[in-house]
PDB file of N, CA and C in Angstrom:
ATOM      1  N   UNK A   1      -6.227 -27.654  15.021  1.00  0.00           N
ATOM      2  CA  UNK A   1      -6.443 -26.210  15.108  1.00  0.00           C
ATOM      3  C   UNK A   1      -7.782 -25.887  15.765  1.00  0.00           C
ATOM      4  N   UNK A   2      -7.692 -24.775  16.432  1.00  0.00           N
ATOM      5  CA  UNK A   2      -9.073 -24.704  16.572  1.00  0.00           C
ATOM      6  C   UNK A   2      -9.904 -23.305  16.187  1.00  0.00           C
ATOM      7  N   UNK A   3     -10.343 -22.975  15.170  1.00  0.00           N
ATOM      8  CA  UNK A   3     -10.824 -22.077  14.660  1.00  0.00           C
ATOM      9  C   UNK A   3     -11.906 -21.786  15.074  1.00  0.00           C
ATOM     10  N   UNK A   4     -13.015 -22.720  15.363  1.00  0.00           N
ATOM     11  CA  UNK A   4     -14.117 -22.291  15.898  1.00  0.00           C
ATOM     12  C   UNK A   4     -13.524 -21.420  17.323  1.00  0.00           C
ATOM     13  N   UNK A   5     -13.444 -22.128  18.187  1.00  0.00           N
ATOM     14  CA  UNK A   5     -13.411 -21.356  19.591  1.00  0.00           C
ATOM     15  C   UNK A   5     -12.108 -20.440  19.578  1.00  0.00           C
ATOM     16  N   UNK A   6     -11.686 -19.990  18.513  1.00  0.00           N
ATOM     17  CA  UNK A   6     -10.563 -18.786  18.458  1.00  0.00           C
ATOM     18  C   UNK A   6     -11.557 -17.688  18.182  1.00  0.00           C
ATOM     19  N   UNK A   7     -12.421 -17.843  16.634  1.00  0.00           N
ATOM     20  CA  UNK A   7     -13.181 -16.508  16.102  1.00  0.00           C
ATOM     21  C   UNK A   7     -14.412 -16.481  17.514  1.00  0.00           C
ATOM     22  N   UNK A   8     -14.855 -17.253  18.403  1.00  0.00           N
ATOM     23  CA  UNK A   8     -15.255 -16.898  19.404  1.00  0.00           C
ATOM     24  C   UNK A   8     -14.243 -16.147  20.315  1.00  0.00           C
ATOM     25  N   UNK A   9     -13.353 -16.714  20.930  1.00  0.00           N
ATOM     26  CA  UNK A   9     -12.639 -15.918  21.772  1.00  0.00           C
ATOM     27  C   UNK A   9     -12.307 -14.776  21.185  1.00  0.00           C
ATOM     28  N   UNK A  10     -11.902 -14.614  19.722  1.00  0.00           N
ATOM     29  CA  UNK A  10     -11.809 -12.995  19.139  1.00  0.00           C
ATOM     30  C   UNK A  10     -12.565 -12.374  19.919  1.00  0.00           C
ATOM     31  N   UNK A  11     -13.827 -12.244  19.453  1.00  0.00           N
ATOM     32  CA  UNK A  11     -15.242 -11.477  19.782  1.00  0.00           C
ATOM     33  C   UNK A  11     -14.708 -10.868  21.723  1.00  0.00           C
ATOM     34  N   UNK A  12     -14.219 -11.727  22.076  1.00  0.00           N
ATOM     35  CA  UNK A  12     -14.088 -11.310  23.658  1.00  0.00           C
ATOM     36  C   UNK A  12     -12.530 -10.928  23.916  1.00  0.00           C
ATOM     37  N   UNK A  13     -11.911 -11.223  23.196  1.00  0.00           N
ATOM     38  CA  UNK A  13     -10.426 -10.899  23.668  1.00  0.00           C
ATOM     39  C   UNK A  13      -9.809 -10.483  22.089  1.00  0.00           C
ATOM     40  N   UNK A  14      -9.845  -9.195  21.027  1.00  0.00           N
ATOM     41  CA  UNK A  14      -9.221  -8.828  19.656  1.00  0.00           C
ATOM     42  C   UNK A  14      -8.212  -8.962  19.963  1.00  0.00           C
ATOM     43  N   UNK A  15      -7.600  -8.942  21.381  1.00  0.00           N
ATOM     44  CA  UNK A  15      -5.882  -8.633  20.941  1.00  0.00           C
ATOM     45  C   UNK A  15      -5.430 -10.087  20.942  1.00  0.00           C
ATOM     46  N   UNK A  16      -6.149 -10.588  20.810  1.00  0.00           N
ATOM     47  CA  UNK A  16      -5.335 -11.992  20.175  1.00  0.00           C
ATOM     48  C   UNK A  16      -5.007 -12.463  19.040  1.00  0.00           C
ATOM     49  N   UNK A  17      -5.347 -11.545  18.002  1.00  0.00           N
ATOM     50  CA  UNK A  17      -4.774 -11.334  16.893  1.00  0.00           C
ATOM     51  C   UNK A  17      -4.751  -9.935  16.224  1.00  0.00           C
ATOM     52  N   UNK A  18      -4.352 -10.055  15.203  1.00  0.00           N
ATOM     53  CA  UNK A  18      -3.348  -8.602  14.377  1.00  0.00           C
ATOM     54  C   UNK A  18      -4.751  -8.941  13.341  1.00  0.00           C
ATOM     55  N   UNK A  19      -5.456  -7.827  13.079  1.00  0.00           N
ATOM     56  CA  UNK A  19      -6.164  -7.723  12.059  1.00  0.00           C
ATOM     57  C   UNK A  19      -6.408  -6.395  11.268  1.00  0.00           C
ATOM     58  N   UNK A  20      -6.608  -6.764   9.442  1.00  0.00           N
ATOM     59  CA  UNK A  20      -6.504  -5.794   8.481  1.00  0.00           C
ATOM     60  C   UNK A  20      -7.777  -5.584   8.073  1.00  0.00           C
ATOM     61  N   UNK A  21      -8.177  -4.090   7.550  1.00  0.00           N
ATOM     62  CA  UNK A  21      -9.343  -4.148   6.795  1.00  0.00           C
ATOM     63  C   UNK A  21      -9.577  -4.652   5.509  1.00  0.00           C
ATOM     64  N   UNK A  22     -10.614  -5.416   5.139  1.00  0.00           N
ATOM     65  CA  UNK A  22      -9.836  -6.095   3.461  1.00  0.00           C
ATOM     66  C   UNK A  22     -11.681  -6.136   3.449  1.00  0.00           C
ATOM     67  N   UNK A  23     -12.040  -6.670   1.928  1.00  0.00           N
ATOM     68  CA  UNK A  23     -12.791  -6.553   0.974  1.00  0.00           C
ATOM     69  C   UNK A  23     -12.761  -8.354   0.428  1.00  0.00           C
ATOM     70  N   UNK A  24     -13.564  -8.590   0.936  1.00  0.00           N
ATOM     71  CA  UNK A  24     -13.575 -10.384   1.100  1.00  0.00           C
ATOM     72  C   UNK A  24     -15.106 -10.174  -0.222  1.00  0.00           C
ATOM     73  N   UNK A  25     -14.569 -11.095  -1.519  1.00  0.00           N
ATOM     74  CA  UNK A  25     -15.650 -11.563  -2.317  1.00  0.00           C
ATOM     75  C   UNK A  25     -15.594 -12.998  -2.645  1.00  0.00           C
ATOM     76  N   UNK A  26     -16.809 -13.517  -3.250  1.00  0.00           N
ATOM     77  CA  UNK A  26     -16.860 -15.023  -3.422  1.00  0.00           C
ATOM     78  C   UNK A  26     -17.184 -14.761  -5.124  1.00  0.00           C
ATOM     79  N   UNK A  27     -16.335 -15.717  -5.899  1.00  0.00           N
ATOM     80  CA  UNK A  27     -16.221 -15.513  -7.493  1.00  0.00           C
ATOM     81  C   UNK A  27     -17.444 -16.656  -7.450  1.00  0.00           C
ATOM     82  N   UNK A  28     -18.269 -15.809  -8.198  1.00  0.00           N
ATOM     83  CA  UNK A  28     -19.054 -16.747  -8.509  1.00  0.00           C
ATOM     84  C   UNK A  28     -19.928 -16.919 -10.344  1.00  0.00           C
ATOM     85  N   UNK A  29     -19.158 -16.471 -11.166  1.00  0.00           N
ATOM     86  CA  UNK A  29     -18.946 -16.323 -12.746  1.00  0.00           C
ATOM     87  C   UNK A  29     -17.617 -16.919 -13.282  1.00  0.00           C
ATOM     88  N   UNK A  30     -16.946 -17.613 -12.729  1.00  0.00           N
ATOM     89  CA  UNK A  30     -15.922 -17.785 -13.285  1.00  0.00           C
ATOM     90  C   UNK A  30     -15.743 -19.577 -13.398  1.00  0.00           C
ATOM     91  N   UNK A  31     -15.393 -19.938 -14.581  1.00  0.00           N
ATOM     92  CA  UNK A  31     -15.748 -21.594 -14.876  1.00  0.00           C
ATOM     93  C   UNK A  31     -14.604 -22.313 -13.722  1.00  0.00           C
ATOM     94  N   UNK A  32     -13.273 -21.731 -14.191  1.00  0.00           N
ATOM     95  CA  UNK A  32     -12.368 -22.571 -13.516  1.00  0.00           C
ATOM     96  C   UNK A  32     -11.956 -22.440 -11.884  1.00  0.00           C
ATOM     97  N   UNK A  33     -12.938 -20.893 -10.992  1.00  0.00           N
ATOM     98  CA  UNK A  33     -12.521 -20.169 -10.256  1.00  0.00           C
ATOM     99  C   UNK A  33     -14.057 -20.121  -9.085  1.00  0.00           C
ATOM    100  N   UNK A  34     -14.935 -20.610  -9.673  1.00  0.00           N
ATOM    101  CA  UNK A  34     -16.190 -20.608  -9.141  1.00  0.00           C
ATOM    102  C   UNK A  34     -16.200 -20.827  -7.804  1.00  0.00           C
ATOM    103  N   UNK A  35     -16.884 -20.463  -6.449  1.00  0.00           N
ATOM    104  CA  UNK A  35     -16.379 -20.141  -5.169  1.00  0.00           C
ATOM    105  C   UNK A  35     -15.123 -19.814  -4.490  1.00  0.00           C
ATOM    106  N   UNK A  36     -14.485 -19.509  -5.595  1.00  0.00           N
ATOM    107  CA  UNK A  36     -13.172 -19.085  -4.846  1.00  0.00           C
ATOM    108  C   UNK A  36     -13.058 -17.712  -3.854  1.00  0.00           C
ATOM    109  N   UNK A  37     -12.797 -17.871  -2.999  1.00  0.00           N
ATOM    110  CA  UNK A  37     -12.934 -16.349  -2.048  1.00  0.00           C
ATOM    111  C   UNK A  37     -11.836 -15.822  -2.678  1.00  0.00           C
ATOM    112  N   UNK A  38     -11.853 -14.218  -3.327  1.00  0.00           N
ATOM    113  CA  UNK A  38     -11.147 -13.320  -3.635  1.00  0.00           C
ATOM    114  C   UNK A  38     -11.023 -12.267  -2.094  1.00  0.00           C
ATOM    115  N   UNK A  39      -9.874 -11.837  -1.951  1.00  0.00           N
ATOM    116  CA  UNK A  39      -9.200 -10.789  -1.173  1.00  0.00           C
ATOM    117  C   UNK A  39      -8.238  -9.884  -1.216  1.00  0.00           C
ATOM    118  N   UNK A  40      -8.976  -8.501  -0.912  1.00  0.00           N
ATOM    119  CA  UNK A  40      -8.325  -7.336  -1.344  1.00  0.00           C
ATOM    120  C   UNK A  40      -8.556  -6.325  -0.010  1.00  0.00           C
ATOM    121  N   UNK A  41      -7.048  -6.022   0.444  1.00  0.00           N
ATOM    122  CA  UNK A  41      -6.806  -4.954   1.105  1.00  0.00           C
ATOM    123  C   UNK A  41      -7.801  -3.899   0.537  1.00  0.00           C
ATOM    124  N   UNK A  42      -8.260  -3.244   1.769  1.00  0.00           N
ATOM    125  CA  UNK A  42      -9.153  -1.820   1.624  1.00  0.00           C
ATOM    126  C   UNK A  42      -8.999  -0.745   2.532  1.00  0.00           C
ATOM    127  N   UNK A  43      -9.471   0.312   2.375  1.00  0.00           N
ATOM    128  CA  UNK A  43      -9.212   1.356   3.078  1.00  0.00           C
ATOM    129  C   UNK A  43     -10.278   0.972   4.247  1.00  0.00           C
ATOM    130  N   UNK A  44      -9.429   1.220   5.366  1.00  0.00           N
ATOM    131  CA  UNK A  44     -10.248   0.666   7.178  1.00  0.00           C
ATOM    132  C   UNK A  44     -11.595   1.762   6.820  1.00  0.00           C
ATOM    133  N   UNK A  45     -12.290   2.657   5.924  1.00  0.00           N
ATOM    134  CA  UNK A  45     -13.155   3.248   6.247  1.00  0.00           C
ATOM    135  C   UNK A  45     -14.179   2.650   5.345  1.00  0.00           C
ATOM    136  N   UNK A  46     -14.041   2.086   4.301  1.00  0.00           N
ATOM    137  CA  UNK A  46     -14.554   1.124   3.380  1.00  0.00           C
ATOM    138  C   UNK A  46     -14.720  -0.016   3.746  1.00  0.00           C
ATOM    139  N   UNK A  47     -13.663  -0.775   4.341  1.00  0.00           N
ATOM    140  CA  UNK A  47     -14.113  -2.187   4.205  1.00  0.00           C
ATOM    141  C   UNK A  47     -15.353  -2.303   5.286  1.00  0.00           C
ATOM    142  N   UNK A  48     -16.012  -3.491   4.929  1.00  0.00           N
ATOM    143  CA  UNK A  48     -16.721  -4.125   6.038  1.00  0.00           C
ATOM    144  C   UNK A  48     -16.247  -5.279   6.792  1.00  0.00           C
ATOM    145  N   UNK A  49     -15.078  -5.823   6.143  1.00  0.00           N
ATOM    146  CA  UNK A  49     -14.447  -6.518   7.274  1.00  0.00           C
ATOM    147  C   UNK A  49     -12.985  -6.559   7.581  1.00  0.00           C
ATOM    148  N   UNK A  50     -12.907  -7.367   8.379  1.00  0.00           N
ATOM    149  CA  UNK A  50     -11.483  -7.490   8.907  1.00  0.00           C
ATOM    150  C   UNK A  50     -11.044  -8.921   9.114  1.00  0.00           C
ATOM    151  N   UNK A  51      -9.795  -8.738   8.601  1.00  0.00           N
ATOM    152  CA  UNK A  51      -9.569 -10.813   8.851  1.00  0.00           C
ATOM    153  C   UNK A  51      -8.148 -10.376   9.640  1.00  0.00           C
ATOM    154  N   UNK A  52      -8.184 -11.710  10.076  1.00  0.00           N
ATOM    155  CA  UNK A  52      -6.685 -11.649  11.576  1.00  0.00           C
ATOM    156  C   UNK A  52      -5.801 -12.495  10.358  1.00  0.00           C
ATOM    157  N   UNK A  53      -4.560 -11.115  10.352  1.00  0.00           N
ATOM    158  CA  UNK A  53      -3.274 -12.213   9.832  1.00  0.00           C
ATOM    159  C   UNK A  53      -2.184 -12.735  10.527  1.00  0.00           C
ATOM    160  N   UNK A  54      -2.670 -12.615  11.868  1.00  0.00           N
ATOM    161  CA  UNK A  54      -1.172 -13.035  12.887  1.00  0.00           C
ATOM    162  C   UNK A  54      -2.374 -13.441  14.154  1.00  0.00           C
ATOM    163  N   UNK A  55      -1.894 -14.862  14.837  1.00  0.00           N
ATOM    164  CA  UNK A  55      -2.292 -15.222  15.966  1.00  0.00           C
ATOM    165  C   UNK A  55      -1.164 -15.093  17.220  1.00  0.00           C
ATOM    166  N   UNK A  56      -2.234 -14.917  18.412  1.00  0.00           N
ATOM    167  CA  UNK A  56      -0.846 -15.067  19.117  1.00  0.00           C
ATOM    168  C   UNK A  56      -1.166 -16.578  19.994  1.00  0.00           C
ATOM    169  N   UNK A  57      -0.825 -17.462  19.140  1.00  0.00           N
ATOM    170  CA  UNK A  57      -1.222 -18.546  19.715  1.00  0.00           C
ATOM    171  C   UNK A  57      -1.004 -19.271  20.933  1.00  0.00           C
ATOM    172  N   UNK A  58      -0.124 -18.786  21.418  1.00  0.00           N
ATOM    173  CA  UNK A  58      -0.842 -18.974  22.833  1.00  0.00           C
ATOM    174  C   UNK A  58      -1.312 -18.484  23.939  1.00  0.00           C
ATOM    175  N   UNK A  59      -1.431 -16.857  23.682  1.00  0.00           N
ATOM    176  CA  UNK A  59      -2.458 -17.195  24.554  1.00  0.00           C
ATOM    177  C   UNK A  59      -3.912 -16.991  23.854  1.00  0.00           C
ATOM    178  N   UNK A  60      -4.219 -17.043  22.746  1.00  0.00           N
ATOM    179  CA  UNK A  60      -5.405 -17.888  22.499  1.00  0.00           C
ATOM    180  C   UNK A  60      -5.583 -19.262  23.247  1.00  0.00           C
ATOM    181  N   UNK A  61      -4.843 -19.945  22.806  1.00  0.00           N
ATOM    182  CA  UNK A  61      -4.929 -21.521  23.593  1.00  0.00           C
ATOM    183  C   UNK A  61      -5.390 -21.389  24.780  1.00  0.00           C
ATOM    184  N   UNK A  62      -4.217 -20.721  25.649  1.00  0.00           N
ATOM    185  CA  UNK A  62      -4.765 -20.391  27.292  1.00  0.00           C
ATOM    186  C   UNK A  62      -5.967 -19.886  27.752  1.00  0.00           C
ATOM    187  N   UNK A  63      -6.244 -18.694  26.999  1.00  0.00           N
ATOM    188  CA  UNK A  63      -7.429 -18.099  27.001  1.00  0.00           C
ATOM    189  C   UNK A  63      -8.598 -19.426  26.625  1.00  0.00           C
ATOM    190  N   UNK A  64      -8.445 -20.084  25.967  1.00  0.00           N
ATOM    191  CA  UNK A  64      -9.663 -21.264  25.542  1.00  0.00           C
ATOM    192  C   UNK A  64      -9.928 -21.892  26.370  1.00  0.00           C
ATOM    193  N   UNK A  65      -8.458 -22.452  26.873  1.00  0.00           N
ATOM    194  CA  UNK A  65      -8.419 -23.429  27.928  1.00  0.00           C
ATOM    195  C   UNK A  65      -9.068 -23.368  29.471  1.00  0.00           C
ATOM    196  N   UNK A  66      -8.522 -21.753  29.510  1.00  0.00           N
ATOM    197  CA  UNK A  66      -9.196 -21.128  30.944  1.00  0.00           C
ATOM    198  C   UNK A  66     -10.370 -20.868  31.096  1.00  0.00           C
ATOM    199  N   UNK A  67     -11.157 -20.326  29.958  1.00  0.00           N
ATOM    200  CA  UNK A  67     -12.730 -20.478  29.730  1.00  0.00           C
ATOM    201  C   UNK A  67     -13.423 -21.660  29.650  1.00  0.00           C
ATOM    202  N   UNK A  68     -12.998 -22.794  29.023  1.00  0.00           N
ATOM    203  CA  UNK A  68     -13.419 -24.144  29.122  1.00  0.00           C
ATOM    204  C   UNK A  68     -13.330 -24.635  30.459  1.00  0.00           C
ATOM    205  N   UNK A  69     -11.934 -24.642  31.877  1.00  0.00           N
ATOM    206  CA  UNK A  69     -11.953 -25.383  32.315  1.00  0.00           C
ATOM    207  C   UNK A  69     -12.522 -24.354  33.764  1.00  0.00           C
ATOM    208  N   UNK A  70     -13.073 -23.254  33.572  1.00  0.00           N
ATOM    209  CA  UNK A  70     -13.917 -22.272  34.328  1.00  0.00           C
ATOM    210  C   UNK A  70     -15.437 -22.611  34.248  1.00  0.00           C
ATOM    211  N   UNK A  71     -15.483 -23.490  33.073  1.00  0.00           N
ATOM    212  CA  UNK A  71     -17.194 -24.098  32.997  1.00  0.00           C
ATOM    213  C   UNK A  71     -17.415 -25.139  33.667  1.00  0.00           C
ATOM    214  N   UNK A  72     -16.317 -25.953  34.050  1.00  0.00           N
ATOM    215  CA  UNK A  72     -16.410 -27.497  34.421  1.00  0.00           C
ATOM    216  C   UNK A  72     -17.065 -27.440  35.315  1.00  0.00           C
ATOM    217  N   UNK A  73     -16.413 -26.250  36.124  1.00  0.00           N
ATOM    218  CA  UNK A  73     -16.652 -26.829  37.869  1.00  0.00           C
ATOM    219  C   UNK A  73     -18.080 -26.048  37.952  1.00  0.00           C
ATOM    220  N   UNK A  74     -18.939 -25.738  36.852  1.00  0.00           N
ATOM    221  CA  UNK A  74     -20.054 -25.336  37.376  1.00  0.00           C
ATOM    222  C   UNK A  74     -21.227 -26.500  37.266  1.00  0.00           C
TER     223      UNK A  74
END
């Protein structure tokens, strides 16, 4: 997979994925649950973030590929 150079290509190309506003916390009081990331849908005017629940994987890929092999020849 490649996650790193996807949440980069996000930043330059969003429509490569479908993303929701949600309310991302890290449990950090709980014995059996301790770093667990909790996530909760929020209203898009509230949240502060957004996570992608659909890729369109390829052309992410392409898009990676074409930026990577656009560096070579420099």
């Amino acid at each position: 997979p490649l996650h790193d150079p996807l949440a980069a290509a996000v930043m330059l190309r969003p429509d490569l994925v479908d993303l929701i506003p949600a309310r991302v916390e890290v449990e950090t009081q709980g014995r059996l649950t301790a770093g667990m990331t909790l996530l909760t849908k929020a209203d898009p005017a509230a949240a502060a973030t957004r996570i992608a629940i659909a890729v369109d994987v390829d052309a992410a890929e392409r898009f990676v590929r074409e930026r990577l092999a656009g560096q070579v020849g420099r």
